[in-house]
C-alpha atoms as a PDB file:
ATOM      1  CA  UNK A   1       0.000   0.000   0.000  1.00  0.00           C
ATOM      2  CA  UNK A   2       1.388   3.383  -0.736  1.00  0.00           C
ATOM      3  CA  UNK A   3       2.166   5.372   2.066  1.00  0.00           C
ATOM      4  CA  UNK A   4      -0.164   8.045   2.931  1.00  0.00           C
ATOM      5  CA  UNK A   5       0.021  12.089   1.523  1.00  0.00           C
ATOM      6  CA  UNK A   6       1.044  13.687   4.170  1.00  0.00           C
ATOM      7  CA  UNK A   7       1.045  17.654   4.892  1.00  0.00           C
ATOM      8  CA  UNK A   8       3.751  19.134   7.568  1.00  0.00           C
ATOM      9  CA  UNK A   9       2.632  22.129   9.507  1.00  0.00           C
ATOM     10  CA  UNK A  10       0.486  23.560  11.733  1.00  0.00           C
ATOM     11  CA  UNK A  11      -2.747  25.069  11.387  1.00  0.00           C
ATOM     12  CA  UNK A  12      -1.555  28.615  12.191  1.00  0.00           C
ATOM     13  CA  UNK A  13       0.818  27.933   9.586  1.00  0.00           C
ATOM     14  CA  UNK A  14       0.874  28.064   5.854  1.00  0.00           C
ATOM     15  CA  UNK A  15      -0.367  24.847   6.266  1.00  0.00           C
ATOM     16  CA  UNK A  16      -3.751  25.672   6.730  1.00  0.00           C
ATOM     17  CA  UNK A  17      -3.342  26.178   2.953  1.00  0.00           C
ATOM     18  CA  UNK A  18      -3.195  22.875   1.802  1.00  0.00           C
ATOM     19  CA  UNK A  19      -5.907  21.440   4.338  1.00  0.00           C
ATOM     20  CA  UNK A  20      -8.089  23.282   2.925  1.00  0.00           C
ATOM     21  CA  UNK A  21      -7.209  22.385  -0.685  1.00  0.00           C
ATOM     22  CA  UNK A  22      -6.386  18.955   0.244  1.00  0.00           C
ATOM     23  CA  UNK A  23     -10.523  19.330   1.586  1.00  0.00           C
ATOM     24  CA  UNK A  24     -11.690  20.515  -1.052  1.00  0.00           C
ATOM     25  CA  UNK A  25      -9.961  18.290  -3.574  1.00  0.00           C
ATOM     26  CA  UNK A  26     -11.411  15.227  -1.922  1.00  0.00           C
ATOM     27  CA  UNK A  27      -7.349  14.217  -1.087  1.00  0.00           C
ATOM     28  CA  UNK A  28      -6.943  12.034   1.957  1.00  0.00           C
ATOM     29  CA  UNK A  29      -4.524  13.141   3.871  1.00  0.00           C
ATOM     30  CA  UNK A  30      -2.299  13.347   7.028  1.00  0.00           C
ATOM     31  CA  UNK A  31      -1.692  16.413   9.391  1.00  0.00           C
ATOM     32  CA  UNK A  32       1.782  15.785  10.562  1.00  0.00           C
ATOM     33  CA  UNK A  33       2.466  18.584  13.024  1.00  0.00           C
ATOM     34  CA  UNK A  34       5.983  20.257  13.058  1.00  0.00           C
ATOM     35  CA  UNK A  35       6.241  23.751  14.789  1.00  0.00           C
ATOM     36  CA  UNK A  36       9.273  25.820  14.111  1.00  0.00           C
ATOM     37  CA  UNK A  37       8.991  26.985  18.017  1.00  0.00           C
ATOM     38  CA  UNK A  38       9.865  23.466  18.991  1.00  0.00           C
ATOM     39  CA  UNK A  39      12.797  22.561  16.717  1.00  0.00           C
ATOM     40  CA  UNK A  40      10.735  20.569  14.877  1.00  0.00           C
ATOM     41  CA  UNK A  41      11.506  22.168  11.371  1.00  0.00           C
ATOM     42  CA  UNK A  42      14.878  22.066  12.493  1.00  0.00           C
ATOM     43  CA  UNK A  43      15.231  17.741  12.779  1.00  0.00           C
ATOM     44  CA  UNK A  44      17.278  15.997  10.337  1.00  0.00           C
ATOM     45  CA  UNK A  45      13.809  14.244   9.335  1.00  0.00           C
ATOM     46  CA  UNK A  46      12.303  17.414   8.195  1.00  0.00           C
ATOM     47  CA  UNK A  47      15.208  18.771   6.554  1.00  0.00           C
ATOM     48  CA  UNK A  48      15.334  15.549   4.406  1.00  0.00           C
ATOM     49  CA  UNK A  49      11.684  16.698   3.248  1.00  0.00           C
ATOM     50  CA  UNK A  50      12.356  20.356   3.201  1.00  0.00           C
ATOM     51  CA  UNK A  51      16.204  21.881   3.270  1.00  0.00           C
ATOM     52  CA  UNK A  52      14.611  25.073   3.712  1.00  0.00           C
ATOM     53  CA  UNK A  53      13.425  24.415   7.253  1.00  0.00           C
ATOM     54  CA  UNK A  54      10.212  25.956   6.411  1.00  0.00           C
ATOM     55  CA  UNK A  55       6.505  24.667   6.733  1.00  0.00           C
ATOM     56  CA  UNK A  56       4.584  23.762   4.833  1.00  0.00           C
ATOM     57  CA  UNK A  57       5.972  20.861   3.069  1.00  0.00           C
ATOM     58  CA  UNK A  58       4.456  17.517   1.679  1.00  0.00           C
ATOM     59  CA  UNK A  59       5.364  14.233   0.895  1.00  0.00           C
ATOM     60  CA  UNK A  60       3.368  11.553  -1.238  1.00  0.00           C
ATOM     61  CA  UNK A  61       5.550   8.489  -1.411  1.00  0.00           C
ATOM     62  CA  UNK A  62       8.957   9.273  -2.164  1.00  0.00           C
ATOM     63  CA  UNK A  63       7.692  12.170  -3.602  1.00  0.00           C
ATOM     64  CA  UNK A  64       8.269  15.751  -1.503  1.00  0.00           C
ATOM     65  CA  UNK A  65       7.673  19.501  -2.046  1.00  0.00           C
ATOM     66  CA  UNK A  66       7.170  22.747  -0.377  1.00  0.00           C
ATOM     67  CA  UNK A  67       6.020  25.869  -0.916  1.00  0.00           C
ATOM     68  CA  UNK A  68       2.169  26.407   0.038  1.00  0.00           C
ATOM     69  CA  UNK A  69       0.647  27.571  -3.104  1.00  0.00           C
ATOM     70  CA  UNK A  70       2.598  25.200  -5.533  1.00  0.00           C
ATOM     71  CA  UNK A  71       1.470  22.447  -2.593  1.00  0.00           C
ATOM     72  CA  UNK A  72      -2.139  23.485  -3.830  1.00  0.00           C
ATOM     73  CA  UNK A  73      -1.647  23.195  -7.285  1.00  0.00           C
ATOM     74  CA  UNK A  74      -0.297  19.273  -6.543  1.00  0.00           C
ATOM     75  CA  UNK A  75      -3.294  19.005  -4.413  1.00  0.00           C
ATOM     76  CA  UNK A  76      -5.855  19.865  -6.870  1.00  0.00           C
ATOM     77  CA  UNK A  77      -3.738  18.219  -9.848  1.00  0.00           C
ATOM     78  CA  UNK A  78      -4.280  15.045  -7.676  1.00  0.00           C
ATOM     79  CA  UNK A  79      -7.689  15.443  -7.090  1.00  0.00           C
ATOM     80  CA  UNK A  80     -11.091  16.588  -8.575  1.00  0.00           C
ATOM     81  CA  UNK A  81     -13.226  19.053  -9.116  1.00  0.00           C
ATOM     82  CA  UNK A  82     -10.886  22.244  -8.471  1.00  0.00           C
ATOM     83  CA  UNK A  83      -8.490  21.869 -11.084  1.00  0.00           C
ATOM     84  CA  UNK A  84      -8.844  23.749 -14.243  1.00  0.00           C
ATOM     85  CA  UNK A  85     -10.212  21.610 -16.870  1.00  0.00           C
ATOM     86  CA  UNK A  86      -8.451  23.072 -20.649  1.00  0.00           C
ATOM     87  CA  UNK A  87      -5.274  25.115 -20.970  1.00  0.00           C
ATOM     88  CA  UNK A  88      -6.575  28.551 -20.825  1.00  0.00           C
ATOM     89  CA  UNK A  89      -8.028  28.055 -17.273  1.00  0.00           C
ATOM     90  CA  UNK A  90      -4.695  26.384 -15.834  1.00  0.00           C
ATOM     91  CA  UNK A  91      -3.004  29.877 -17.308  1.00  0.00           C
ATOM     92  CA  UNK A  92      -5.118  31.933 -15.573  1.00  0.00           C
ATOM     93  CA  UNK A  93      -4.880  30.072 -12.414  1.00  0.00           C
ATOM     94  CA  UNK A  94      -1.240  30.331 -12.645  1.00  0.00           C
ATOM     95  CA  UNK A  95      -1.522  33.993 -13.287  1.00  0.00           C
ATOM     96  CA  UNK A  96      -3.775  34.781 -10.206  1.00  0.00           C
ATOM     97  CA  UNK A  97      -1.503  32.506  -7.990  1.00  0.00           C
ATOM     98  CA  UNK A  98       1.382  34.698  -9.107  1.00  0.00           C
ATOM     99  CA  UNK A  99      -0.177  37.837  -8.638  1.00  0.00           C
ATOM    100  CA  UNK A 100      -1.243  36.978  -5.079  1.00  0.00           C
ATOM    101  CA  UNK A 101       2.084  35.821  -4.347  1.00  0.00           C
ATOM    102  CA  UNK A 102       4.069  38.683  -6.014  1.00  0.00           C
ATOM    103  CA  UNK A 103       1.557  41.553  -5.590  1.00  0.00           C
ATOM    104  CA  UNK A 104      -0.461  40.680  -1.905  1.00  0.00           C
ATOM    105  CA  UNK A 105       1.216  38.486  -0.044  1.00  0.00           C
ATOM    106  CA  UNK A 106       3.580  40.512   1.545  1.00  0.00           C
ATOM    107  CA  UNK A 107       1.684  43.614   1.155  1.00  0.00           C
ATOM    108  CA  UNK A 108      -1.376  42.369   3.361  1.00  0.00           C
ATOM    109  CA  UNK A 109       0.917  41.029   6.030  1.00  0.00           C
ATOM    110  CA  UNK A 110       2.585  44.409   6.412  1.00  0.00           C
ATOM    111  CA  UNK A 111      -0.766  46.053   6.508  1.00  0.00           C
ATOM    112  CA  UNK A 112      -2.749  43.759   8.791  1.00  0.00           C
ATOM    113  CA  UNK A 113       0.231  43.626  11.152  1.00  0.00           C
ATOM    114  CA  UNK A 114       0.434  47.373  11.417  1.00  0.00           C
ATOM    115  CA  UNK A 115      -2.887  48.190  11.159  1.00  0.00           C
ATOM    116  CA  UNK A 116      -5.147  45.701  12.377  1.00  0.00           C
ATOM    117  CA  UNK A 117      -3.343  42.980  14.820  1.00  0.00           C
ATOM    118  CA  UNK A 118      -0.146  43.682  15.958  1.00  0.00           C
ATOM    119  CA  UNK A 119       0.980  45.177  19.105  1.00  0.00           C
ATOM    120  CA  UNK A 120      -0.854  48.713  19.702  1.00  0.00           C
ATOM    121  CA  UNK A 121       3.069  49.698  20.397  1.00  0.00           C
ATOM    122  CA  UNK A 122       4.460  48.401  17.778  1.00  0.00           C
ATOM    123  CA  UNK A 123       2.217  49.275  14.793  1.00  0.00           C
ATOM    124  CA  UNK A 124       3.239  51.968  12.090  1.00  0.00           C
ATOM    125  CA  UNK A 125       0.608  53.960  10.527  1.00  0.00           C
ATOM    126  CA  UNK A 126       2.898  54.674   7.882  1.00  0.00           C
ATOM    127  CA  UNK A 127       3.942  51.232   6.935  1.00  0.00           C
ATOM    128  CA  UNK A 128       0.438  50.322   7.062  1.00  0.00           C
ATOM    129  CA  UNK A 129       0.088  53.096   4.650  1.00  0.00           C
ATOM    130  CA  UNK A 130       1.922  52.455   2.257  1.00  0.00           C
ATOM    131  CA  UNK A 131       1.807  48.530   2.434  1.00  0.00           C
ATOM    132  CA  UNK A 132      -2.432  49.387   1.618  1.00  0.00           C
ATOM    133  CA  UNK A 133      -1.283  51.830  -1.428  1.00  0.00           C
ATOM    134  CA  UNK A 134       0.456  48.955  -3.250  1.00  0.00           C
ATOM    135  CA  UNK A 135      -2.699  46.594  -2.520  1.00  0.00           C
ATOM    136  CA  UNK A 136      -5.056  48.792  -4.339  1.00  0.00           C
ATOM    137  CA  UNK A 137      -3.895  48.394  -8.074  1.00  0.00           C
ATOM    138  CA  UNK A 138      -4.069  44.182  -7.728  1.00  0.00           C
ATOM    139  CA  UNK A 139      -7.254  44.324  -5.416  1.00  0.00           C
ATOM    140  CA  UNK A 140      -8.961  46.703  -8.116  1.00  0.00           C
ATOM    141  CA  UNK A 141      -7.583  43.821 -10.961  1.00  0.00           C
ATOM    142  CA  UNK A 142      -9.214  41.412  -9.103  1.00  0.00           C
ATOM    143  CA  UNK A 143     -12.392  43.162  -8.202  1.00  0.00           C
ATOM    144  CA  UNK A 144     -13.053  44.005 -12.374  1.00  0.00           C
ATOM    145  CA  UNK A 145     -12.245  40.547 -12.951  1.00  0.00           C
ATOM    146  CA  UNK A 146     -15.160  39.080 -10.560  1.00  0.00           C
ATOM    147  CA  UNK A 147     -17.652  41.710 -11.957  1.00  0.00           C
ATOM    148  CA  UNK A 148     -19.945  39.316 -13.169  1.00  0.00           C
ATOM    149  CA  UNK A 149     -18.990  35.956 -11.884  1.00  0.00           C
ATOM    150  CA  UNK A 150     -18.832  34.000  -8.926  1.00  0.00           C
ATOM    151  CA  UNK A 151     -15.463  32.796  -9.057  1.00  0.00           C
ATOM    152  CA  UNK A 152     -12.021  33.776 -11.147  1.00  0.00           C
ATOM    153  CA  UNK A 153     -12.226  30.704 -13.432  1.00  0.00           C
ATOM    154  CA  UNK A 154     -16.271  31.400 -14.282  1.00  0.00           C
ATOM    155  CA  UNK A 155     -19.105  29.967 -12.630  1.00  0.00           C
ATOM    156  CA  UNK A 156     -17.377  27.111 -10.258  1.00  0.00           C
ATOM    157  CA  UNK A 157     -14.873  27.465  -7.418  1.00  0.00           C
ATOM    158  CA  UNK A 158     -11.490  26.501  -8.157  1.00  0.00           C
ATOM    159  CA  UNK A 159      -8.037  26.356  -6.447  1.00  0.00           C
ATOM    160  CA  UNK A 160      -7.318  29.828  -8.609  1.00  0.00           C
ATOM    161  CA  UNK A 161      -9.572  31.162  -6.146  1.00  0.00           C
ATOM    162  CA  UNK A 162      -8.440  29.093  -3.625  1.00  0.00           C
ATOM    163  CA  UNK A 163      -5.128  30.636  -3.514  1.00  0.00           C
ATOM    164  CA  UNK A 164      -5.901  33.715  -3.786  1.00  0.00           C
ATOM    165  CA  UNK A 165      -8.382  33.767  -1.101  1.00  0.00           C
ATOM    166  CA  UNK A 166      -6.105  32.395   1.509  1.00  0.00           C
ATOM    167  CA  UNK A 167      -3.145  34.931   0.937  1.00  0.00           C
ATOM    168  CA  UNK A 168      -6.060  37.643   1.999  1.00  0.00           C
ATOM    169  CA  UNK A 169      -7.359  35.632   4.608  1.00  0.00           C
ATOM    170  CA  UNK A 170      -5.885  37.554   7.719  1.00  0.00           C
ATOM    171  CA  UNK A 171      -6.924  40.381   6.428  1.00  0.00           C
ATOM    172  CA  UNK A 172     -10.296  39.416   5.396  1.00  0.00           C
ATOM    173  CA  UNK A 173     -10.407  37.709   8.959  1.00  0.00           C
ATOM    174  CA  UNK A 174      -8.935  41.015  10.587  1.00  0.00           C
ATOM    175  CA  UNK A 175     -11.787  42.972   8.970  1.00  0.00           C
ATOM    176  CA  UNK A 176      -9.604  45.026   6.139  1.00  0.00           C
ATOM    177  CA  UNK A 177     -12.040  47.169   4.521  1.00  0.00           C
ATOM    178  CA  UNK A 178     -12.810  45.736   1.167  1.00  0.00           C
ATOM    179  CA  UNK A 179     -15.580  48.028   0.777  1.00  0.00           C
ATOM    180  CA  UNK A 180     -14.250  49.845  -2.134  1.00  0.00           C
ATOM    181  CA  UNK A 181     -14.203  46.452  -4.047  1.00  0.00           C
ATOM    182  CA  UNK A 182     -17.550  45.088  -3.806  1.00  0.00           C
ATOM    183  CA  UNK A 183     -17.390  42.191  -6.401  1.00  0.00           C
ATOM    184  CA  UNK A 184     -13.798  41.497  -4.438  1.00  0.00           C
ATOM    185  CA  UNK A 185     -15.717  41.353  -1.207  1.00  0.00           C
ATOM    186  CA  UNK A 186     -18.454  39.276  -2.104  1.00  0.00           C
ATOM    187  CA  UNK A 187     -16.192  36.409  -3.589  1.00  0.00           C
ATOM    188  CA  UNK A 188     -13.541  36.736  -0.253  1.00  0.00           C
ATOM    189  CA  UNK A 189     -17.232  36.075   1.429  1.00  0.00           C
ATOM    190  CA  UNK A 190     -18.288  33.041  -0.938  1.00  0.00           C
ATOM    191  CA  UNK A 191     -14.829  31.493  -0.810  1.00  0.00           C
ATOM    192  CA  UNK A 192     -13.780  31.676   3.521  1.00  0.00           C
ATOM    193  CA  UNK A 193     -16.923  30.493   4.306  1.00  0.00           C
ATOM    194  CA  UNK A 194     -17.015  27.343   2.253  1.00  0.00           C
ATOM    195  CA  UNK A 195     -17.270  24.077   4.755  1.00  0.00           C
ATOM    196  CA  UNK A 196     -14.319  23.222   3.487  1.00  0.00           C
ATOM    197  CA  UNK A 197     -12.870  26.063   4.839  1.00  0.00           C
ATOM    198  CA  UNK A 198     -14.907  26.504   7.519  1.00  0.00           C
ATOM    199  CA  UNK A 199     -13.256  23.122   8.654  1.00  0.00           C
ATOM    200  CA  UNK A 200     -10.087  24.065   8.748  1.00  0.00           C
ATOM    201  CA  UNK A 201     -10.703  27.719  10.196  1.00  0.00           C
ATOM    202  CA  UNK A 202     -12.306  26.193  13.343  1.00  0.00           C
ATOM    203  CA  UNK A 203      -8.430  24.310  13.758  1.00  0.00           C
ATOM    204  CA  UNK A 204      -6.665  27.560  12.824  1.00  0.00           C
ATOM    205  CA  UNK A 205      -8.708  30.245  14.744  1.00  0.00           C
ATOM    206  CA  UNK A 206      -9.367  27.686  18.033  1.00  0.00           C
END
């Protein structure tokens, strides 16, 4: 029997990722838990999986990875039902995922930190400033593209949205206002609230 997919994180990780698209892809799965607080990225083991020393990483057999979005891509490659179906779809999944990455990632993290939930103390209203000015141009690209539709891809949820969803997760969970972007906020709405997700929130947020 071949051994088991297996996902190595936590759920207030990056990890919380790939549960959900592992979920939602209908991939079983196996939560091994390794905490960089504890050493654990930091174990011979994990550095066989992962040189980086980073979570999340995966293995499926002899196969292993890392990286949290490209983990979702394997995920729903593997499974059903989220991955795009013709050419033209898998582009523009691969173009959303980049944009997220390139264009939000970072961005929201600096914001939400200094902004929303970091230390009263230790926040920076001009960081947070500026970290919200570079959001606007990809969350307005985003908003025009979901004028219209309930999802990035069309009509059905896919792990295009999925990834872009999760990198604006803290914010979205945080409270950001997305009100200028009102097809934007909507879909953010549709997609963390899925039972899929929902799942895996109730592990990250308890």
């Amino acid at each position: 029997m071949a051994d088991k997919l297996k996902i190595y994180g936590i759920a207030r990780s990056r990890a919380w990722r790939n549960y959900w698209a592992a979920e939602e892809a209908g991939v079983a799965y196996e939560m091994v838990e390794t905490n960089w607080s504890d050493g654990g990225t930091k174990k011979a083991e994990f550095l066989a999986i992962n040189p980086s020393g980073a979570v999340p990483a995966l293995t499926d057999g002899p196969f292993a990875m890392s990286e949290s979005l490209a983990i979702n891509l394997y995920l729903a490659r593997k499974g059903k039902g989220i991955y795009p179906a013709n050419p033209q779809d898998e582009a523009k999944t691969w173009q959303w995922t980049l944009l997220a990455a390139i264009d939000l990632e970072k961005q929201l993290a600096t914001y939400v930190t200094n902004a929303l939930a970091g230390p009263a103390d230790k926040r920076d209203a001009a960081k947070a400033a500026e970290a919200w000015k570079q959001v606007e141009k990809p969350l307005s690209v985003l908003d025009g593209a979901l004028k219209g539709r309930d999802y990035l891809l069309g009509s059905a949820f896919s792990v295009a949205d999925l990834n872009v969803a999760c990198i604006c997760y803290n914010a979205w969970f945080n409270k950001a206002d997305f009100g200028r972007w009102p097809a934007l906020k909507a879909w953010l709405d549709r997609c963390l609230t899925r039972p899929a997700c929902a799942k895996i929130r109730k592990l990250r947020e308890g």
